[in-house]
N, C-alpha and C. Protein backbone atom coordinates (compact mmCIF):
# COMPACT_ATOMS: atom_id res chain seq x y z
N UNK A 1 -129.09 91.77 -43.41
CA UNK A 1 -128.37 92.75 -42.63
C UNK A 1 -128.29 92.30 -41.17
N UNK A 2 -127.31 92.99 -40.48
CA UNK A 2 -127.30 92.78 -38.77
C UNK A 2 -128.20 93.38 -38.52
N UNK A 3 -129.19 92.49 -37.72
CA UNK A 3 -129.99 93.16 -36.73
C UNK A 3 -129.88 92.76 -35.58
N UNK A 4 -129.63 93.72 -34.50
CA UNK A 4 -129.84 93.68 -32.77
C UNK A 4 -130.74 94.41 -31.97
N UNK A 5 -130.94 93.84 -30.75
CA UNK A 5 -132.07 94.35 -29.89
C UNK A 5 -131.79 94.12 -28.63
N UNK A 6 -131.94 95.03 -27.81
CA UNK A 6 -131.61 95.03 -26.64
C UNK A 6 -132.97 94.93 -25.78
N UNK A 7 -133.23 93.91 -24.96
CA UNK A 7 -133.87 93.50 -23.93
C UNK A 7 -133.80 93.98 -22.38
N UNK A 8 -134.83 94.31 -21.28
CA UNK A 8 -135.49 95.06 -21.92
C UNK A 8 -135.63 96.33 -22.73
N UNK A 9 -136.29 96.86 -23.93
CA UNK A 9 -136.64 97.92 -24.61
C UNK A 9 -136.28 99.01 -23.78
N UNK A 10 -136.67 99.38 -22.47
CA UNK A 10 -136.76 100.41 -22.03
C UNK A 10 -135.00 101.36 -21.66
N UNK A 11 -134.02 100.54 -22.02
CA UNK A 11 -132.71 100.52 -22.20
C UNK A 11 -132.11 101.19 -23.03
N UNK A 12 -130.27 101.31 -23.19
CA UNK A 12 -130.00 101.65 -24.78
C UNK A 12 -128.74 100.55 -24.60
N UNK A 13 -128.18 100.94 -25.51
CA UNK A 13 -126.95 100.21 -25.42
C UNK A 13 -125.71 100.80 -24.57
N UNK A 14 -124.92 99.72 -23.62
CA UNK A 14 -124.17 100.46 -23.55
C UNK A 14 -122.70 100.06 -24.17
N UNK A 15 -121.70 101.21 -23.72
CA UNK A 15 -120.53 101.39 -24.56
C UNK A 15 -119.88 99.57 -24.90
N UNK A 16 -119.85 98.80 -23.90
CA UNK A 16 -118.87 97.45 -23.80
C UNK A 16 -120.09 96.36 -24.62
N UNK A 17 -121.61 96.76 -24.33
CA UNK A 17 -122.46 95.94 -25.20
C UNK A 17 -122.15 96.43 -27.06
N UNK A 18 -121.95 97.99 -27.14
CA UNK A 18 -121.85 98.18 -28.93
C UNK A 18 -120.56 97.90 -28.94
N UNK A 19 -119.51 97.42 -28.42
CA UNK A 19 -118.10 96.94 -28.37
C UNK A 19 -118.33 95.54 -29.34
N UNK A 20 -119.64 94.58 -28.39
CA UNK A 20 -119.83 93.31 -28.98
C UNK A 20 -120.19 93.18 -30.36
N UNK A 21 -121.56 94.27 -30.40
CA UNK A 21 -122.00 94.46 -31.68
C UNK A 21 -121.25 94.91 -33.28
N UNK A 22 -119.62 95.73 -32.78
CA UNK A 22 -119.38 95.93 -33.23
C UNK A 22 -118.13 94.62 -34.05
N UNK A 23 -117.89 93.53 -32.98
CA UNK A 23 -117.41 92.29 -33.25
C UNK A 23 -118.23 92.63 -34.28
N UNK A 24 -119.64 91.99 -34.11
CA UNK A 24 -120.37 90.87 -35.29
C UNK A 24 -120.79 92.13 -36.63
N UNK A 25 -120.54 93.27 -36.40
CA UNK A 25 -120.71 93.88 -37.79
C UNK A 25 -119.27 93.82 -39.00
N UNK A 26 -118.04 93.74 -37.81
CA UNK A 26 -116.84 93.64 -38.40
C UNK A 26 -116.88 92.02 -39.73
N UNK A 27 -117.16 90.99 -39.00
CA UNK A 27 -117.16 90.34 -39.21
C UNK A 27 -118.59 89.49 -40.09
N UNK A 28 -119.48 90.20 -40.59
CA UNK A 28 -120.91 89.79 -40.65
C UNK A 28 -120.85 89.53 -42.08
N UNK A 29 -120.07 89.93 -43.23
CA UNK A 29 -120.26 89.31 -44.29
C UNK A 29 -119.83 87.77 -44.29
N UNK A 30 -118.67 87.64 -43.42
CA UNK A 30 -118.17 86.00 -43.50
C UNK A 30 -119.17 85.15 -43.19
N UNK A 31 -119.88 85.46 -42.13
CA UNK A 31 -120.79 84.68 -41.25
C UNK A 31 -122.53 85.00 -41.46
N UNK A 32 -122.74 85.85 -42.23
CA UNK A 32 -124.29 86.05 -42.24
C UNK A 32 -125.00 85.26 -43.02
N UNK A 33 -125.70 85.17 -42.96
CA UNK A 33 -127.12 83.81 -43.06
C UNK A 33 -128.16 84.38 -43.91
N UNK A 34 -128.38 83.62 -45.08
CA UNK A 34 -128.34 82.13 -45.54
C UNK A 34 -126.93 81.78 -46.40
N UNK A 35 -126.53 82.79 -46.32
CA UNK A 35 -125.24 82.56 -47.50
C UNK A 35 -124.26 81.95 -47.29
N UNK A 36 -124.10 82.21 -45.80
CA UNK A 36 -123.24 81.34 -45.34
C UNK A 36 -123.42 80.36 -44.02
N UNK A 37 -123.35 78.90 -44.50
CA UNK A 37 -123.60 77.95 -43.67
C UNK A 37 -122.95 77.24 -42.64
N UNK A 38 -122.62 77.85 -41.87
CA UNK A 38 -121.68 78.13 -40.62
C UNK A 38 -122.16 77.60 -39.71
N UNK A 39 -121.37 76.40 -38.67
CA UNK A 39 -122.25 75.60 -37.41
C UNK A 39 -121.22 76.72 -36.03
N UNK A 40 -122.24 76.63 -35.19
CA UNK A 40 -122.19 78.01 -34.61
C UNK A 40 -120.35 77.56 -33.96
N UNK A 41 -119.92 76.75 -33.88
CA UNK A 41 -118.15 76.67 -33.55
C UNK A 41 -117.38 78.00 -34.71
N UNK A 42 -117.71 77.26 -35.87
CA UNK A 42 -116.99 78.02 -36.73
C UNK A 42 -117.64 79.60 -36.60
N UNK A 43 -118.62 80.08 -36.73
CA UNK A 43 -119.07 81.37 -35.89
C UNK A 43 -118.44 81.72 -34.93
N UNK A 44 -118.04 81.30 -34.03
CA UNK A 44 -117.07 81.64 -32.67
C UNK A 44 -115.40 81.67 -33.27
N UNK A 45 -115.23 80.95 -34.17
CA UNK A 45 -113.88 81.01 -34.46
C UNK A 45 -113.77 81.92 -35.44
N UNK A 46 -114.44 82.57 -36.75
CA UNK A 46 -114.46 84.28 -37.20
C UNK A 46 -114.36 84.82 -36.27
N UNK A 47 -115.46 85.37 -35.17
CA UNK A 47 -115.41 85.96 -34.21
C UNK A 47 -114.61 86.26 -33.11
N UNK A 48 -114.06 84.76 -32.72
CA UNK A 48 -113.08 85.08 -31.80
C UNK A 48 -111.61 86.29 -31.90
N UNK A 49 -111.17 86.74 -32.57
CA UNK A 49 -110.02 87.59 -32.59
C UNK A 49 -110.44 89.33 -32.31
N UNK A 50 -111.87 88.97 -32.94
CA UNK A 50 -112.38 90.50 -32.40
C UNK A 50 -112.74 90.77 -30.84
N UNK A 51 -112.89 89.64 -30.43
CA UNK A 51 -113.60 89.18 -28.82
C UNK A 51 -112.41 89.55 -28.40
N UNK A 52 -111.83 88.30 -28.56
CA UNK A 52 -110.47 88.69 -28.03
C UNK A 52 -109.86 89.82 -27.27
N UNK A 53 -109.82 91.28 -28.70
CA UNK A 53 -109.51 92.78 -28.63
C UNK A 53 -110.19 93.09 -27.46
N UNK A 54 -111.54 93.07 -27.73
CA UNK A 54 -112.22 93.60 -26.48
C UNK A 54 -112.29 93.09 -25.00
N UNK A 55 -111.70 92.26 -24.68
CA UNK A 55 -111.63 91.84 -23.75
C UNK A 55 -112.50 90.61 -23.09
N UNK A 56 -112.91 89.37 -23.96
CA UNK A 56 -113.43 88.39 -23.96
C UNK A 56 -112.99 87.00 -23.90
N UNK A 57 -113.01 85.99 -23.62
CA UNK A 57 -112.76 84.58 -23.47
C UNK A 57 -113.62 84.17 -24.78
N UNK A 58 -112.99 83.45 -25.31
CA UNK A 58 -114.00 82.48 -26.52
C UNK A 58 -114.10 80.86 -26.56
N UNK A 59 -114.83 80.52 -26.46
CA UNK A 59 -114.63 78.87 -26.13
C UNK A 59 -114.00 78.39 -27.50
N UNK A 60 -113.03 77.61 -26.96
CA UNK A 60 -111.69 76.88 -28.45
C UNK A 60 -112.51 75.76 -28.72
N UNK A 61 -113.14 74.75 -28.19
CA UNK A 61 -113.83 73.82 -28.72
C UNK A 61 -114.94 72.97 -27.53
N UNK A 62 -115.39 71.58 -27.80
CA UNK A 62 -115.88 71.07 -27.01
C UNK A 62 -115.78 70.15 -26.07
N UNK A 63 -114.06 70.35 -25.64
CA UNK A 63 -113.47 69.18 -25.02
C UNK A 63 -113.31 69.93 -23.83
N UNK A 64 -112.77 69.43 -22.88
CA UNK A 64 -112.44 69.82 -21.50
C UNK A 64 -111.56 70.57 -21.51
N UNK A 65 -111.00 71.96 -20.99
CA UNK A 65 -110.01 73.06 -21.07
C UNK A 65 -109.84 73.33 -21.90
N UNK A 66 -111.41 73.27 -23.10
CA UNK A 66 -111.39 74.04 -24.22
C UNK A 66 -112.81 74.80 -23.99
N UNK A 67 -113.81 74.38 -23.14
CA UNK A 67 -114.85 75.19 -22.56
C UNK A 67 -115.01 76.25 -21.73
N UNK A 68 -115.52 77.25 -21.24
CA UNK A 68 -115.53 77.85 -20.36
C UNK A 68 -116.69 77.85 -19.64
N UNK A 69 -116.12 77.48 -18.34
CA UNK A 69 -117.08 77.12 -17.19
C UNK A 69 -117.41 78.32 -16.25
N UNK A 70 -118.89 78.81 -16.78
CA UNK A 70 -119.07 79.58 -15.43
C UNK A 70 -119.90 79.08 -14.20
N UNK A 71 -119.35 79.64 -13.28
CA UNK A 71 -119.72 78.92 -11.66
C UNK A 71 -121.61 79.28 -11.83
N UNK A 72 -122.27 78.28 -11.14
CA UNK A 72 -123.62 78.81 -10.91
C UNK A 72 -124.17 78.40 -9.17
N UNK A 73 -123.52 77.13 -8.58
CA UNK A 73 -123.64 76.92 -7.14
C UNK A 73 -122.01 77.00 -6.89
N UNK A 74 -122.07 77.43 -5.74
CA UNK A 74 -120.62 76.97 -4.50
C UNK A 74 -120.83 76.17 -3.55
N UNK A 75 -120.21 75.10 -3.49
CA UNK A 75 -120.12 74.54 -1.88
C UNK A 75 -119.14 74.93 -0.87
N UNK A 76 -118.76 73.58 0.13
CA UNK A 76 -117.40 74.12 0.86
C UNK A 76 -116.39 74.42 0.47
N UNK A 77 -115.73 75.61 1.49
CA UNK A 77 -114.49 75.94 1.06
C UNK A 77 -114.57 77.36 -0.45
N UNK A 78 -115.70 77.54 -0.86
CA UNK A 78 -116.00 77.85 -1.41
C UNK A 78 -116.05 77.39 -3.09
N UNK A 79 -115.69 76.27 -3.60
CA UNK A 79 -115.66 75.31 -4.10
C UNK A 79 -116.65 75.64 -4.99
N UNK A 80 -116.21 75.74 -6.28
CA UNK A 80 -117.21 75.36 -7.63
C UNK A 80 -118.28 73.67 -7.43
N UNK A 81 -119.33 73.88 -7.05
CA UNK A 81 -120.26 73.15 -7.34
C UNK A 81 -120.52 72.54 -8.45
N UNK A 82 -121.27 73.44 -9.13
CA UNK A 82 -122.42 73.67 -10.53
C UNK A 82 -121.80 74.58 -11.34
N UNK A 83 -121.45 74.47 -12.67
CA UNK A 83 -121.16 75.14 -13.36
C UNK A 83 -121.64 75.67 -14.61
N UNK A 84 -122.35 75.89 -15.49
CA UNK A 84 -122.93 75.87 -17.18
C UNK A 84 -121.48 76.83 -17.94
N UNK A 85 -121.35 75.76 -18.92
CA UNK A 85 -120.36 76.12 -19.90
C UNK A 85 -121.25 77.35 -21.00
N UNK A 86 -119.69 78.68 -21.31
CA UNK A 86 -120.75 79.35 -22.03
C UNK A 86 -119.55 79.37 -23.28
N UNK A 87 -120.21 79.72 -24.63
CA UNK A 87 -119.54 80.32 -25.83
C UNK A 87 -118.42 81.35 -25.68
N UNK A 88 -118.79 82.30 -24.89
CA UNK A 88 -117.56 83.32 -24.50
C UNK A 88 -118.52 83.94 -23.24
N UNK A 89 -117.29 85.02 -22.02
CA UNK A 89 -117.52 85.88 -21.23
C UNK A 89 -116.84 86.85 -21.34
N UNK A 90 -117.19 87.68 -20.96
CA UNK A 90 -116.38 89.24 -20.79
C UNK A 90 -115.56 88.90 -19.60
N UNK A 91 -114.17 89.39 -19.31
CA UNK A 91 -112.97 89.13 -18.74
C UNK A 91 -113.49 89.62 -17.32
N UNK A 92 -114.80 90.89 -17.32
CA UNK A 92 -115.46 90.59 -15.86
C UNK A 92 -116.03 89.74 -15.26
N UNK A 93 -116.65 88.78 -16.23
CA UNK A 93 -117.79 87.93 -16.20
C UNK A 93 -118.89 88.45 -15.75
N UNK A 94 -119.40 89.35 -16.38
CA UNK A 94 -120.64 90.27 -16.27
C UNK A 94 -121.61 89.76 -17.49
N UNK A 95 -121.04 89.29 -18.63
CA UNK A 95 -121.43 89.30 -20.23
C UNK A 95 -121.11 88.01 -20.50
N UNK A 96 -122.39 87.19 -20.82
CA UNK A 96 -121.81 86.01 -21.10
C UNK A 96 -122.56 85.92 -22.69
N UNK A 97 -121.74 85.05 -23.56
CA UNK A 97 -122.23 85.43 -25.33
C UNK A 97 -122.15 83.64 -25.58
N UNK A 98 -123.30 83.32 -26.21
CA UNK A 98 -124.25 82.38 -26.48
C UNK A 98 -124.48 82.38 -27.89
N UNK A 99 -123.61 81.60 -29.17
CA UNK A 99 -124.29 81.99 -30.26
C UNK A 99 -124.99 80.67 -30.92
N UNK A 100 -125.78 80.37 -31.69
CA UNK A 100 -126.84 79.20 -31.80
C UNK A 100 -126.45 79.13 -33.52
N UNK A 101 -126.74 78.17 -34.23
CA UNK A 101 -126.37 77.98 -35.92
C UNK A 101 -128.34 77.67 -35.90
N UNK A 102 -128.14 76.29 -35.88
CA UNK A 102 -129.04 75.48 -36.67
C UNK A 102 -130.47 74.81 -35.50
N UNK A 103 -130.20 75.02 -34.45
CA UNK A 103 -130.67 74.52 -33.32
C UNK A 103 -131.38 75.89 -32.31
N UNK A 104 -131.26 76.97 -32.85
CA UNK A 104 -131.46 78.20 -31.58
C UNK A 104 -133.29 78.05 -31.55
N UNK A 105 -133.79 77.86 -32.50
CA UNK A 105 -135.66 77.92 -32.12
C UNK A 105 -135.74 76.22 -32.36
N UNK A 106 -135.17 75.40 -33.62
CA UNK A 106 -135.90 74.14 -33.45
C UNK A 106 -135.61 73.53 -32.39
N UNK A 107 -134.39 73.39 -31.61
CA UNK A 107 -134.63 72.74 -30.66
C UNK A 107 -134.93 73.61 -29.09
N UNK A 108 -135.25 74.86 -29.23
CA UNK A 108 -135.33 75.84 -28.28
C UNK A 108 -133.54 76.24 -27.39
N UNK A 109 -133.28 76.14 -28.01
CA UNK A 109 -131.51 75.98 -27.48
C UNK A 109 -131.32 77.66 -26.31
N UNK A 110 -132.21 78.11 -27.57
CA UNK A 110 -132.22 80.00 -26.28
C UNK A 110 -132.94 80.06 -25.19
N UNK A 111 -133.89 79.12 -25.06
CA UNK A 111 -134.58 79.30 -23.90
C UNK A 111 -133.60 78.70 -22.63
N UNK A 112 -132.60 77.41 -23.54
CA UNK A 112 -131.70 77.11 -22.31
C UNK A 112 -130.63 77.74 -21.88
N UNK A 113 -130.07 78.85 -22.87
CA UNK A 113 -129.26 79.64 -23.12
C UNK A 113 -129.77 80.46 -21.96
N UNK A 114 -130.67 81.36 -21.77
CA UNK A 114 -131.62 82.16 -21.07
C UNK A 114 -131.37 81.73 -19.57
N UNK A 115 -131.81 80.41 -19.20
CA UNK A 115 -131.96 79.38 -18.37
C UNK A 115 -130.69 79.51 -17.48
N UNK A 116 -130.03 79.75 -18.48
CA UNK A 116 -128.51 79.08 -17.59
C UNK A 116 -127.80 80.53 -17.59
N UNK A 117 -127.82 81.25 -18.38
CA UNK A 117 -127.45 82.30 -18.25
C UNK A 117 -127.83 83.10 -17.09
N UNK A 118 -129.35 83.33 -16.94
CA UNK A 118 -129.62 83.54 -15.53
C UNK A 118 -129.39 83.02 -14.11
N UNK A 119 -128.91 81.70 -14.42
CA UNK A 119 -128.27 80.82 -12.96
C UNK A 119 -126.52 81.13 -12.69
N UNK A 120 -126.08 81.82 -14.00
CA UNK A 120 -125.00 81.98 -13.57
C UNK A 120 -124.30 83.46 -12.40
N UNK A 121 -123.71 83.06 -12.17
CA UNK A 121 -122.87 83.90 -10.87
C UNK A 121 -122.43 85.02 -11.38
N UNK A 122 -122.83 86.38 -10.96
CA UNK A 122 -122.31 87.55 -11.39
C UNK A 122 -122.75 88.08 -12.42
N UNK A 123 -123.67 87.11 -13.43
CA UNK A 123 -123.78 87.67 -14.75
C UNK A 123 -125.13 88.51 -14.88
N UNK A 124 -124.54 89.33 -15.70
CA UNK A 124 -125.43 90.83 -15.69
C UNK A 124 -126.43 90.71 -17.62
N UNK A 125 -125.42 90.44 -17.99
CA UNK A 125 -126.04 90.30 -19.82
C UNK A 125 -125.79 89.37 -20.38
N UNK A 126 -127.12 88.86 -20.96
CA UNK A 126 -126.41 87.91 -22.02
C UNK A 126 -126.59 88.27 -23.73
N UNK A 127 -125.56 87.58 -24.04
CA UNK A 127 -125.50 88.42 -25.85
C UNK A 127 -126.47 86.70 -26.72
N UNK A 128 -127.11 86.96 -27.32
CA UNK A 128 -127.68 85.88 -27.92
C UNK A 128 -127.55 86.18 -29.60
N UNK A 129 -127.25 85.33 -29.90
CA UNK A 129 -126.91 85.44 -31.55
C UNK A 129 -127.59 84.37 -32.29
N UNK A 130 -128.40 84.60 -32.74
CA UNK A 130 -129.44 83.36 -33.98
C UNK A 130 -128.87 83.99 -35.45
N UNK A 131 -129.46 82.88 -36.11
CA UNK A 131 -129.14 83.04 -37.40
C UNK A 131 -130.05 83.87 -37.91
N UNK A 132 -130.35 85.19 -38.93
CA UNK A 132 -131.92 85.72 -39.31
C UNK A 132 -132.13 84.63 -40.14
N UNK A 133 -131.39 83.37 -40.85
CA UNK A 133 -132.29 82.78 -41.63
C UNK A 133 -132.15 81.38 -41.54
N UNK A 134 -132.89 80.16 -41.06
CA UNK A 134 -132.25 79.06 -40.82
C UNK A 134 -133.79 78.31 -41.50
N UNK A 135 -133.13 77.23 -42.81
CA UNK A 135 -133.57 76.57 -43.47
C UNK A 135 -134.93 77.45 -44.21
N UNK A 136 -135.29 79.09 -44.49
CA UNK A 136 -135.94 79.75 -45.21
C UNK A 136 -136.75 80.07 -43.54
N UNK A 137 -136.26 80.09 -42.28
CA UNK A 137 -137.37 80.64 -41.48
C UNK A 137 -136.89 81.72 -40.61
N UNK A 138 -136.88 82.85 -40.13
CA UNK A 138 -136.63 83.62 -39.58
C UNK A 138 -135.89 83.53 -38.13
N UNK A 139 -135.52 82.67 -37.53
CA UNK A 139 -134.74 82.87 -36.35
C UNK A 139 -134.57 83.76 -35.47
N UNK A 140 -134.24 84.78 -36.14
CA UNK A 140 -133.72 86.30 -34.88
C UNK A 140 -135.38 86.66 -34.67
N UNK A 141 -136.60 86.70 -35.76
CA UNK A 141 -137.16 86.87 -35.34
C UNK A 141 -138.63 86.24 -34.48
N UNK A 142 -138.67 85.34 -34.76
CA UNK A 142 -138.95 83.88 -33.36
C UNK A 142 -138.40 84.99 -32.15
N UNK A 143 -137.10 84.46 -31.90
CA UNK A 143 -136.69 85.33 -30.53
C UNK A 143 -136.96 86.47 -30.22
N UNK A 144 -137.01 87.00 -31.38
CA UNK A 144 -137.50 88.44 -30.80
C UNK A 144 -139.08 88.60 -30.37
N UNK A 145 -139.75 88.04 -31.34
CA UNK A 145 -141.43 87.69 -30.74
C UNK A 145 -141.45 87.16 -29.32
N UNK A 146 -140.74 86.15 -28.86
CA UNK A 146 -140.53 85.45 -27.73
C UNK A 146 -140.19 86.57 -26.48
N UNK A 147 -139.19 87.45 -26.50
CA UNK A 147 -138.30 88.21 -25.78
C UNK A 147 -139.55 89.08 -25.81
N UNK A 148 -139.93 89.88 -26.56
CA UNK A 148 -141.07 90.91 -26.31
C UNK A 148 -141.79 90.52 -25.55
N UNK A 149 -142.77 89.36 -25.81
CA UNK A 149 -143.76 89.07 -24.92
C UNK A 149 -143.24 88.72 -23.58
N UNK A 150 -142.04 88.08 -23.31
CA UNK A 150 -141.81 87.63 -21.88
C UNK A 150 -141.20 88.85 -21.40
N UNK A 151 -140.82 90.67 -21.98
CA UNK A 151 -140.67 91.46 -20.72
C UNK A 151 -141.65 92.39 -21.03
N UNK A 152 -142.55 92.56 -22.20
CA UNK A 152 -143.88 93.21 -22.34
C UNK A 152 -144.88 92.36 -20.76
N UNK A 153 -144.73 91.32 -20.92
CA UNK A 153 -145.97 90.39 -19.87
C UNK A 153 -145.46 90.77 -18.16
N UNK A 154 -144.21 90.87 -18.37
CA UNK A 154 -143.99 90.79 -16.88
C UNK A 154 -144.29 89.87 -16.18
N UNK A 155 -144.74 88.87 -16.51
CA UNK A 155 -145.31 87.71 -15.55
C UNK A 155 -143.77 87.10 -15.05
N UNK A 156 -142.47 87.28 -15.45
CA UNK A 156 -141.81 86.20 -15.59
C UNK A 156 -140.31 87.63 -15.45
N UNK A 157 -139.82 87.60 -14.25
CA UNK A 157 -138.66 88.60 -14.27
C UNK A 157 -137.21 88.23 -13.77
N UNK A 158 -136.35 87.89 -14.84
CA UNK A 158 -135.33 87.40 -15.18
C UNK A 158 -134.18 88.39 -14.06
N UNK A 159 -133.30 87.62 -13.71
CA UNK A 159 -132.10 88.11 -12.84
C UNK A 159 -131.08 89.07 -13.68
N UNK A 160 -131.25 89.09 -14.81
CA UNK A 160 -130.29 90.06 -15.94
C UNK A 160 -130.81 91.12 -16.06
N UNK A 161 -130.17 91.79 -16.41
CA UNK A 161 -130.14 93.48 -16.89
C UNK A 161 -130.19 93.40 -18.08
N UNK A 162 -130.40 92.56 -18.92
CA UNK A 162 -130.83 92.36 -20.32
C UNK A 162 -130.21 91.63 -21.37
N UNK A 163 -131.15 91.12 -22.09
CA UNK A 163 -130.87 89.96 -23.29
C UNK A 163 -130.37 91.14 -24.32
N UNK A 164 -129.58 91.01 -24.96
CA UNK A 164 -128.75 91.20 -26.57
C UNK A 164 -129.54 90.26 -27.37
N UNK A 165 -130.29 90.27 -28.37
CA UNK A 165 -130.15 89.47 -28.89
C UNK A 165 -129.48 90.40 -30.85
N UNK A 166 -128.98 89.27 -31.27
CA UNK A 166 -128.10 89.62 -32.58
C UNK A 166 -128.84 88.71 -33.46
N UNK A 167 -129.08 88.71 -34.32
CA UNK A 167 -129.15 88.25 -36.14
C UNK A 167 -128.18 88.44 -36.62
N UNK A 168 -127.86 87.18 -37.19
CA UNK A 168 -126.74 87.21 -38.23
C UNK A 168 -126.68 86.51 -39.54
């Protein structure tokens, strides 16, 4: 089943975040895990037409003016510096959506997701999407163990208004 969680806990959802959620429920038999073995492009491309509706950018592929670049430094003139490419943004660029296949815990791909998401300019949420099942191991919930302890601990306080994270 879809499962989501909103980071921190002490939150609910709001209306343009269950907008997203409601993408990936539309769409969650095509794409849900283990059944279906989907590298997270093709995940973005189910997805994309619902994004779309709601008012989202979806990255078309991995070539140049098929990415979307959000700003993270400015120089002169005010000039894009630094940028981290994301999966999709909300047309405010408040919401930036990050989805992972095969790579989101083995190679820690969310922590860079996290990383960069927080360096970016303006951005308020990020949507994180793991697989719940990748090669018989739990995924969504790794992250979610992870996400608890780092806003249960407080040691460590992130520039966002909160992680999404999704199972799919």
């Amino acid at each position: 089943m879809l499962r989501y969680q909103l980071f921190p806990r002490s939150q609910g959802i709001t209306e343009q975040i269950q907008d997203v959620i409601e993408c990936f429920e539309r769409t969650y038999e095509q794409i849900k895990s283990p059944e279906n073995e989907l590298k997270s492009n093709e995940v973005l491309d189910v997805l994309r037409p619902h994004f779309e509706q709601i008012g989202f950018m979806i990255e078309a592929g991995k070539v140049k003016g098929q990415k979307i670049p959000v700003p993270v430094l400015f120089g002169l003139n005010n000039t894009v510096d630094k940028s981290f490419n994301a999966d999709g943004v909300s047309n405010d660029g408040k919401i930036v959506l990050e989805v992972e296949a095969g790579r989101a815990t083995a190679n820690f791909a969310f922590l860079k997701d996290i990383f960069q998401a927080s360096m970016m300019h303006g951005v308020e949420f990020l949507i994180l999407a793991v697989r719940n099942d990748y090669r018989g191991g739990d995924d969504f919930h790794k992250v979610y163990t992870f996400l608890e302890t780092l806003y249960i601990s407080n040691r460590l306080v992130l520039p966002l208004k909160g992680i999404i994270l999704i199972g799919y």
